[in-house]
Protein backbone atom coordinates (compact mmCIF):
# COMPACT_ATOMS: atom_id res chain seq x y z
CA UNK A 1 -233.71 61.91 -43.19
CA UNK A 2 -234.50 62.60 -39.66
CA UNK A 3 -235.79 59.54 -37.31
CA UNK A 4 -238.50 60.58 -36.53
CA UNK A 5 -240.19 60.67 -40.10
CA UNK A 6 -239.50 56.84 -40.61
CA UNK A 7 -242.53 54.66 -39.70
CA UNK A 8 -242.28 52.52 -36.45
CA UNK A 9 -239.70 55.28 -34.65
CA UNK A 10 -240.73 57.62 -31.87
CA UNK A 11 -244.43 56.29 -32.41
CA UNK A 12 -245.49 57.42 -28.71
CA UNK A 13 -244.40 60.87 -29.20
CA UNK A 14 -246.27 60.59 -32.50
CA UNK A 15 -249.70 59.59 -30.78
CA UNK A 16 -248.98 62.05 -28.31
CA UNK A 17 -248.80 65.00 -30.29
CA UNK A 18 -251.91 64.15 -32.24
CA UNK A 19 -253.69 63.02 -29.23
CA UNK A 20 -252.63 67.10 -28.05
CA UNK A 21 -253.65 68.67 -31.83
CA UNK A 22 -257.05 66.49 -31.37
CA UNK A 23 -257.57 67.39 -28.06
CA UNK A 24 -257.32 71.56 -29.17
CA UNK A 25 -259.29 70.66 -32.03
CA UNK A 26 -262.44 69.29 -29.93
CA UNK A 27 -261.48 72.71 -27.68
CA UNK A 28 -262.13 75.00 -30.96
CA UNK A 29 -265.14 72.79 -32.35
CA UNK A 30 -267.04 73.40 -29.29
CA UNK A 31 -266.49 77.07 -29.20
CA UNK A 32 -267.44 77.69 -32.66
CA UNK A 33 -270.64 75.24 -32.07
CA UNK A 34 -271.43 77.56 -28.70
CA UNK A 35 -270.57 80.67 -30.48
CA UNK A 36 -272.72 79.77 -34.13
CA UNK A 37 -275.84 78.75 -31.86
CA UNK A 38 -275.81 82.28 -30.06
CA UNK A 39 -274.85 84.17 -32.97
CA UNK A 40 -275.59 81.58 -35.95
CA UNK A 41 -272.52 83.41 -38.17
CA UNK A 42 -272.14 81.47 -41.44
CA UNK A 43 -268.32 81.52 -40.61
CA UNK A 44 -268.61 79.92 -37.24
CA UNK A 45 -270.85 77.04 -38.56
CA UNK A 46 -267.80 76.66 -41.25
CA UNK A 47 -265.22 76.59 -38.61
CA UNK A 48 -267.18 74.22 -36.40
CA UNK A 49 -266.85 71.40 -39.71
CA UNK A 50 -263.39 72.35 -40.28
CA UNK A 51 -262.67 71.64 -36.48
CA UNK A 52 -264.89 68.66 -36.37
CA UNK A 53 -262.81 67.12 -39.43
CA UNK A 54 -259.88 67.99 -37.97
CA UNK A 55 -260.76 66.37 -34.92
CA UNK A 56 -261.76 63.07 -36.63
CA UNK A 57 -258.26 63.08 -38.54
CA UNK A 58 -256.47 63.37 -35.88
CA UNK A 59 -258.29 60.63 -33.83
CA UNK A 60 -257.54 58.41 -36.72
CA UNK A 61 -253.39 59.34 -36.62
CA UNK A 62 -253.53 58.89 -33.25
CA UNK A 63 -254.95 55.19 -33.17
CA UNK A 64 -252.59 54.68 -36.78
CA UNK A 65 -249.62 55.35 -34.01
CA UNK A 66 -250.91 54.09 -31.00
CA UNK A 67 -251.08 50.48 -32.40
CA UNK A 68 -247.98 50.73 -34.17
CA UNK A 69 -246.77 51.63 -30.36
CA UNK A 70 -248.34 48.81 -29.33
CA UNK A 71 -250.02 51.10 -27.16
CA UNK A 72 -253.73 50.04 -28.13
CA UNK A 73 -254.55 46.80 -28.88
């Protein structure tokens, strides 16, 4: 098994990367929101959920790490 999958190793880089993968997935949420409220395109009001639950996940992996870290309190 590599390091890095095994709970309490390399937990920084771990909150980093989802802190990055949330970050893009705010980015993409408020494009599709901007784009379905000039357009209203059933598929952009589908991708702005996806991104917005995406978004949420990632927060949650990201505070998961980040405390196993020690990096929040």
């Amino acid at each position: 098994m590599l390091p890095v999958t095994q709970p309490g190793n390399y937990e920084s880089i771990k909150s980093m990367t989802h802190g990055l993968l949330g970050g893009l997935a705010v980015i993409c949420c408020a494009y599709n929101s901007a784009a379905y409220y000039q357009r209203r395109e059933p598929h952009l009001a589908q991708n702005m959920l996806l991104y917005g639950a995406l978004a949420l996940l990632e927060a949650y992996q990201l505070t998961k790490h980040a405390h196993r870290a020690r990096i929040m309190p």
